[in-house]
C-alpha atoms as a PDB file:
ATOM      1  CA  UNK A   1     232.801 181.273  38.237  1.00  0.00           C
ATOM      2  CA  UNK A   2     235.790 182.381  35.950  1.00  0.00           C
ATOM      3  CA  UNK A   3     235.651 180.618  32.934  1.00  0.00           C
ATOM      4  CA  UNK A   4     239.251 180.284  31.034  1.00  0.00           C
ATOM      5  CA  UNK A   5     239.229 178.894  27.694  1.00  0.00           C
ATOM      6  CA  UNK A   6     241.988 176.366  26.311  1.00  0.00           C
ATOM      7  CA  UNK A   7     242.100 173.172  24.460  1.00  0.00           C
ATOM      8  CA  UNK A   8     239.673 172.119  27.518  1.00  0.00           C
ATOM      9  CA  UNK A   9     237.726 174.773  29.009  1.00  0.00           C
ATOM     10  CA  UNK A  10     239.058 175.429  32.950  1.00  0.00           C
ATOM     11  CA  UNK A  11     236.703 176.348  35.501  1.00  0.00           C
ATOM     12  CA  UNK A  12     237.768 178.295  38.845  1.00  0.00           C
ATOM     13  CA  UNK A  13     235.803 179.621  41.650  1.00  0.00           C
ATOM     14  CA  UNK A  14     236.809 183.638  41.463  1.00  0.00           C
ATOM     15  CA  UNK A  15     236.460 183.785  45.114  1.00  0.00           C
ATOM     16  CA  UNK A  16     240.197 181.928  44.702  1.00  0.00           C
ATOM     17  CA  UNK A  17     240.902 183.827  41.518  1.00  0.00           C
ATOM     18  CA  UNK A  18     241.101 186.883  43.203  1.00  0.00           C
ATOM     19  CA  UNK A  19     244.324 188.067  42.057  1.00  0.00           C
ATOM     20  CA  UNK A  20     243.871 186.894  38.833  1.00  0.00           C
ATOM     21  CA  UNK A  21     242.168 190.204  37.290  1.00  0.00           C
ATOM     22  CA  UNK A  22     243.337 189.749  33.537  1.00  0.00           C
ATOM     23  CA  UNK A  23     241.606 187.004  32.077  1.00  0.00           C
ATOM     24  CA  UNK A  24     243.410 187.838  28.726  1.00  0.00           C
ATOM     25  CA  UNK A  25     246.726 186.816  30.493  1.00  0.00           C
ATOM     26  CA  UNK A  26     245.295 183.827  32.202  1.00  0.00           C
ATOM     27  CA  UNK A  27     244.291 182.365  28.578  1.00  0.00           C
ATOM     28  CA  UNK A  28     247.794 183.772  27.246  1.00  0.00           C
ATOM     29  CA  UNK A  29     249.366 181.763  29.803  1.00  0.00           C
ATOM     30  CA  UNK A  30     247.317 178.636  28.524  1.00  0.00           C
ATOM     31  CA  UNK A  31     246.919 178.720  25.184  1.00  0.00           C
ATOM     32  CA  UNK A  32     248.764 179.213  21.721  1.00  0.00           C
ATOM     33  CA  UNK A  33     251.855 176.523  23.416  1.00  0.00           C
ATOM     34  CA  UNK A  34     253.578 174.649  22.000  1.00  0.00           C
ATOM     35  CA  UNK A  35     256.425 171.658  22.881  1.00  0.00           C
ATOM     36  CA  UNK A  36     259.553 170.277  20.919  1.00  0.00           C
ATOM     37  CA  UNK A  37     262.061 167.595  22.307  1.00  0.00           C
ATOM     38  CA  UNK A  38     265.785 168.607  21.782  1.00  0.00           C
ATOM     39  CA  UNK A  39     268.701 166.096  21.823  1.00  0.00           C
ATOM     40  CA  UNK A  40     272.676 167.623  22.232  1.00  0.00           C
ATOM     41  CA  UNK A  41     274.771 164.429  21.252  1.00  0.00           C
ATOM     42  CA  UNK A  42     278.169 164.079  23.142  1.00  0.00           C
ATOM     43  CA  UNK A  43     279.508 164.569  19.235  1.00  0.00           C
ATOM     44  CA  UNK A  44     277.679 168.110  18.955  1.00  0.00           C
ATOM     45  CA  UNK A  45     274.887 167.092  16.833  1.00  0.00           C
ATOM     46  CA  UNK A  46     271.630 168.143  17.395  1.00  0.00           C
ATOM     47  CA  UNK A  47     268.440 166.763  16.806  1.00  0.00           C
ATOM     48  CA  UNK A  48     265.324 168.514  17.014  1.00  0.00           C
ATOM     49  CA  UNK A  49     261.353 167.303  17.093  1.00  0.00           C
ATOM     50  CA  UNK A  50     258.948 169.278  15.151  1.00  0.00           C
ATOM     51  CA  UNK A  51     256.463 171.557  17.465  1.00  0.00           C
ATOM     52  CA  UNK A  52     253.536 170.172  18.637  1.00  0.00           C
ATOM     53  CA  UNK A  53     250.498 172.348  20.214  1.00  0.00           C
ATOM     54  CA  UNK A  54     250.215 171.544  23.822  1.00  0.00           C
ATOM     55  CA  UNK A  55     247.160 170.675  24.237  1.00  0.00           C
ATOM     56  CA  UNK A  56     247.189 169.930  28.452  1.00  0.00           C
ATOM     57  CA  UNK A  57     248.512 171.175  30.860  1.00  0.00           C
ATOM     58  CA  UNK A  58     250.685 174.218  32.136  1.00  0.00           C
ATOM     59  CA  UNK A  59     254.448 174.900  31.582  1.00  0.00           C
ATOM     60  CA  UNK A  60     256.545 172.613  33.510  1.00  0.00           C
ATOM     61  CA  UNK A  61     258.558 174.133  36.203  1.00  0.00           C
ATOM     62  CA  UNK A  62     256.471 177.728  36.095  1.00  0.00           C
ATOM     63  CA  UNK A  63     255.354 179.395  39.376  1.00  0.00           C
ATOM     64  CA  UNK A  64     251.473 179.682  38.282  1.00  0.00           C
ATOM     65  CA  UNK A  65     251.821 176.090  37.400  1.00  0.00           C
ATOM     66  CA  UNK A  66     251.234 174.558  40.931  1.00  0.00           C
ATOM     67  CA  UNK A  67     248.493 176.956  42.013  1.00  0.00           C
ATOM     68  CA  UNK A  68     246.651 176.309  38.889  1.00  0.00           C
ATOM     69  CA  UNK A  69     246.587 172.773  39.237  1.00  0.00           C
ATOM     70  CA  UNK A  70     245.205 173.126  43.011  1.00  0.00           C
ATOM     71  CA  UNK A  71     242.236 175.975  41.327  1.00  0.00           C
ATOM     72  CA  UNK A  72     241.465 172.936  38.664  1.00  0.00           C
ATOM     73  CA  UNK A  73     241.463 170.078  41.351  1.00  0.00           C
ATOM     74  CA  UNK A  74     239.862 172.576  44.082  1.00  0.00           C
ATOM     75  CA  UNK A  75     236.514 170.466  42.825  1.00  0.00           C
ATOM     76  CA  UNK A  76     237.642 166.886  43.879  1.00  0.00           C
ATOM     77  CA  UNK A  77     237.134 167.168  47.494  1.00  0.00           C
ATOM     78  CA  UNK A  78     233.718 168.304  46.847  1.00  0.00           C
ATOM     79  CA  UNK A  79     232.325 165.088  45.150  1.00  0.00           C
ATOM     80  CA  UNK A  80     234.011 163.030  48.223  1.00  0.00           C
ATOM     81  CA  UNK A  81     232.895 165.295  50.923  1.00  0.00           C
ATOM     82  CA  UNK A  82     230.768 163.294  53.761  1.00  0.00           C
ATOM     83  CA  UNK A  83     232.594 160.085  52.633  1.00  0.00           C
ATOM     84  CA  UNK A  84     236.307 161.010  52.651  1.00  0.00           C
ATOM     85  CA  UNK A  85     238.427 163.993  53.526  1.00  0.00           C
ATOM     86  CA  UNK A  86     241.015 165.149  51.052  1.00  0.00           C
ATOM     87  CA  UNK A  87     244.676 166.745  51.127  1.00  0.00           C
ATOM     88  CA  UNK A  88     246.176 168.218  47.929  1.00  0.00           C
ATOM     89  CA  UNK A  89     249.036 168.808  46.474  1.00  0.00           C
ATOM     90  CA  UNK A  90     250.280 169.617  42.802  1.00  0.00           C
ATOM     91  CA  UNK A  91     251.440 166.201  42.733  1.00  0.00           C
ATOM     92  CA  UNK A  92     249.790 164.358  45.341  1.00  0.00           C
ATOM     93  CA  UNK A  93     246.007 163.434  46.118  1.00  0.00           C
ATOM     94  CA  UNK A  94     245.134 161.673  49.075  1.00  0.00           C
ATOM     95  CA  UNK A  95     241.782 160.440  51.202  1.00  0.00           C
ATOM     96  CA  UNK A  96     241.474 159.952  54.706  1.00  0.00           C
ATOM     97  CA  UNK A  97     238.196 157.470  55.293  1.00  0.00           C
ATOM     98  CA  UNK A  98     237.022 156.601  58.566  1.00  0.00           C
ATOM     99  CA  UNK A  99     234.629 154.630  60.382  1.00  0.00           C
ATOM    100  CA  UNK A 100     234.085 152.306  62.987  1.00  0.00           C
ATOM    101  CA  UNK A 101     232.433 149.898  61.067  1.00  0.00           C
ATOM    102  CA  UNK A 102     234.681 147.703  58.690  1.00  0.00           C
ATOM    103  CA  UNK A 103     232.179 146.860  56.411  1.00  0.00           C
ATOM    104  CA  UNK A 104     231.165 150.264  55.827  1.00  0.00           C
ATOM    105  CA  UNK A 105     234.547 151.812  55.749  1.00  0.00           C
ATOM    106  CA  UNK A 106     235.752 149.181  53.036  1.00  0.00           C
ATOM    107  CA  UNK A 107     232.309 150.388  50.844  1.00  0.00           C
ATOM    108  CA  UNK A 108     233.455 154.130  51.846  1.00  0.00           C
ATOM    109  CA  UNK A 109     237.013 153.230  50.379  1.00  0.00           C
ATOM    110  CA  UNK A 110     235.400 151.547  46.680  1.00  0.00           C
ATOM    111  CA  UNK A 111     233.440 154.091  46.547  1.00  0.00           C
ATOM    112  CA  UNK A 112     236.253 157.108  46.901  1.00  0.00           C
ATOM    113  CA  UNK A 113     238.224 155.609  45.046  1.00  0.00           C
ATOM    114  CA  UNK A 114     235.522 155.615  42.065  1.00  0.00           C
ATOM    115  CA  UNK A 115     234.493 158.500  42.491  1.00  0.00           C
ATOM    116  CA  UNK A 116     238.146 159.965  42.297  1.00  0.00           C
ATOM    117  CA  UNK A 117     238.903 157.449  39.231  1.00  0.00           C
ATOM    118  CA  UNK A 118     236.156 158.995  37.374  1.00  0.00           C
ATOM    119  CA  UNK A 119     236.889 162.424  37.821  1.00  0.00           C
ATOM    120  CA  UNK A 120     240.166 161.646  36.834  1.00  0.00           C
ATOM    121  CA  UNK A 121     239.535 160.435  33.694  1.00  0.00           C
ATOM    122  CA  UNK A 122     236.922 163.358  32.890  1.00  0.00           C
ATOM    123  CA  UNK A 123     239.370 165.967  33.395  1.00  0.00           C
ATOM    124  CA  UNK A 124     242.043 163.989  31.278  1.00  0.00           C
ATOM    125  CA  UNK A 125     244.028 162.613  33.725  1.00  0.00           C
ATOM    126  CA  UNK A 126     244.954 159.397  35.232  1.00  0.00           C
ATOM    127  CA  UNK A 127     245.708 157.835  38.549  1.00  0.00           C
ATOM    128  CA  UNK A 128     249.514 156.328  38.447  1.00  0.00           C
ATOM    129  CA  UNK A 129     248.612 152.479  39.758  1.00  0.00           C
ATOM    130  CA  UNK A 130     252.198 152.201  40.869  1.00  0.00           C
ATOM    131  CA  UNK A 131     251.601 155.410  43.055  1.00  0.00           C
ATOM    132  CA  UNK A 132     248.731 154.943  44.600  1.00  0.00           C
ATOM    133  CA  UNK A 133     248.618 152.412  48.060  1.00  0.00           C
ATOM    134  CA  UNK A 134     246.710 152.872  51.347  1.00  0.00           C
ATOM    135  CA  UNK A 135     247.471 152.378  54.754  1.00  0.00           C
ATOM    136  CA  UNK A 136     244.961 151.377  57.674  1.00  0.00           C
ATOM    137  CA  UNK A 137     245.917 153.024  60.988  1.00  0.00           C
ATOM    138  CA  UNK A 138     243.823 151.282  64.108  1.00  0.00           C
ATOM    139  CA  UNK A 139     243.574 151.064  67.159  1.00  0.00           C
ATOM    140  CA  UNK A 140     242.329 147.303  67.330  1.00  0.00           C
ATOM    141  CA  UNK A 141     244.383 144.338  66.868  1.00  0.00           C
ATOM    142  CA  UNK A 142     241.660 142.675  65.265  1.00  0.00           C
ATOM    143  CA  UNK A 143     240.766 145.210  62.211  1.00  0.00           C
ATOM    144  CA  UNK A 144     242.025 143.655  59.176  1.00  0.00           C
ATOM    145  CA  UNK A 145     242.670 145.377  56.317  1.00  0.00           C
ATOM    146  CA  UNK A 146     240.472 145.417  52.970  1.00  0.00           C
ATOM    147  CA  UNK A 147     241.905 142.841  50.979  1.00  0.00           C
ATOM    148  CA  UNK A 148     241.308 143.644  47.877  1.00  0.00           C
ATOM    149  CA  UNK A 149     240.976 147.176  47.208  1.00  0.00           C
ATOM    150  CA  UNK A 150     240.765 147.944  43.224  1.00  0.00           C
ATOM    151  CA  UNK A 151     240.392 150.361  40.751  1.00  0.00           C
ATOM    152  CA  UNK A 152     239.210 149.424  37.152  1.00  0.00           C
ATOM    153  CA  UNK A 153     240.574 146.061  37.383  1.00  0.00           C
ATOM    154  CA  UNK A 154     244.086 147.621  39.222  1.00  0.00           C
ATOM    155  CA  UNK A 155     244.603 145.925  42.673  1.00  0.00           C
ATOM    156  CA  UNK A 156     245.595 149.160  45.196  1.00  0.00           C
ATOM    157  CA  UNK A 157     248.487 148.003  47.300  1.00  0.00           C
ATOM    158  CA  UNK A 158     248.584 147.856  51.192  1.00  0.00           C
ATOM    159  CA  UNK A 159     251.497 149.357  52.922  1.00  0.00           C
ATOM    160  CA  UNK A 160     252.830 149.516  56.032  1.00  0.00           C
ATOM    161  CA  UNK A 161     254.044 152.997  55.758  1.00  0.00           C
ATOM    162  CA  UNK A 162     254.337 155.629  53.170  1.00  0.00           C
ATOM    163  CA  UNK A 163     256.519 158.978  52.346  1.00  0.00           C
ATOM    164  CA  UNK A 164     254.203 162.035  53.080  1.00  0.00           C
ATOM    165  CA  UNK A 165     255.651 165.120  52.196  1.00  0.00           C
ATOM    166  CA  UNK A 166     259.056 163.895  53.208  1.00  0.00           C
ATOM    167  CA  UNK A 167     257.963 162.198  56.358  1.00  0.00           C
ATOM    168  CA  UNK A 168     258.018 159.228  56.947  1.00  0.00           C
ATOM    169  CA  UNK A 169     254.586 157.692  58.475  1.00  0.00           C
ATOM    170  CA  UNK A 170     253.927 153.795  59.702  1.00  0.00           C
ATOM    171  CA  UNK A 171     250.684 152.027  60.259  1.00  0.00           C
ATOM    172  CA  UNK A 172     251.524 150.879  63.948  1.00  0.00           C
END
C-alpha cells in the first residue's frame, strides 16, 4: 500500500499507483490548498472571501482528479463483493443485486445499501438522497418490487428507467 498523507490520510493499492513514482508530488497535489469564492458584479465591483484550507477533496476540474477518486473508492466494491457487483465512476456509484429469490434479494439490497452508507460516511462523504433510485429488471410478471427500500430513515425511490452514462435504460 501507498500511503499519502492529507487532512485525511489516503490509502491506494500501488499495484494501481504505478505511475505515480513521486510521492512528494502526490501529497503536493493534496495538501497545503486552499479555496476563496470571488464575485465580479455587473457594476465592476468585486468581492472576495477570505482563504480557507481545503481540507477534502481534489481540485475541481483537474485531470488527476477523476482517477484519484476511482484509487480512493477502488475499496467499495470490496466490502459488497459476493452480495452486489459494482460500477464506478467519479461521479456515479452503482450496484447490480441479483437473485432468484425475492426475499433474499430485498435483504441483499438493505444490506448494500448499508454497507455503502457506512462507508460513505467514514470516508467523509455522503450519498445524495435525491440521486440515488433503483430499478428492478425481471423477467416475471409477478416480481414486485421492494417497497420500501431506505437508507437512514431516507426512502430510495423506484424508477422505471434511469440515465446511465447518457443512455437511456427502462425496466421493461
Amino acid at each position: 500500500m501507498l500511503r499519502i498523507i492529507s487532512e485525511r490520510t489516503l490509502e491506494i493499492d500501488i499495484e494501481l499507483c504505478v505511475c505515480f513514482t513521486d510521492r512528494q508530488k502526490i501529497q503536493s497535489y493534496l495538501s497545503n490548498r486552499y479555496k476563496r469564492v470571488m464575485i465580479k458584479t455587473l457594476y465592476g465591483l468585486n468581492c472576495n472571501s477570505d482563504w480557507k484550507i481545503v481540507k477534502h477533496g481534489v481540485p475541481q476540474g483537474s485531470i488527476l482528479g477523476p482517477l484519484l477518486f476511482l484509487f480512493y473508492i477502488n475499496y467499495l466494491p470490496q466490502l459488497v463483493r459476493g452480495i452486489a457487483s459494482s460500477i464506478l465512476f467519479p461521479d456515479d456509484t452503482n450496484f447490480i443485486v441479483s437473485n432468484f429469490n425475492q426475499r433474499t434479494m430485498n435483504k441483499d439490497i438493505d444490506l448494500v445499501l448499508e454497507i455503502a452508507q457506512k462507508w460513505f460516511e467514514s470516508n467523509v462523504m455522503f450519498l445524495n438522497f435525491n440521486k440515488t433510485s433503483f430499478m428492478q429488471f425481471s423477467s416475471n410478471i409477478y416480481d414486485q418490487p421492494p417497497d420500501n427500500i431506505q437508507v437512514d430513515n431516507h426512502r430510495i425511490s423506484l424508477r422505471n428507467s434511469v440515465k446511465f452514462l447518457g443512455i437511456t435504460i427502462e425496466s421493461s
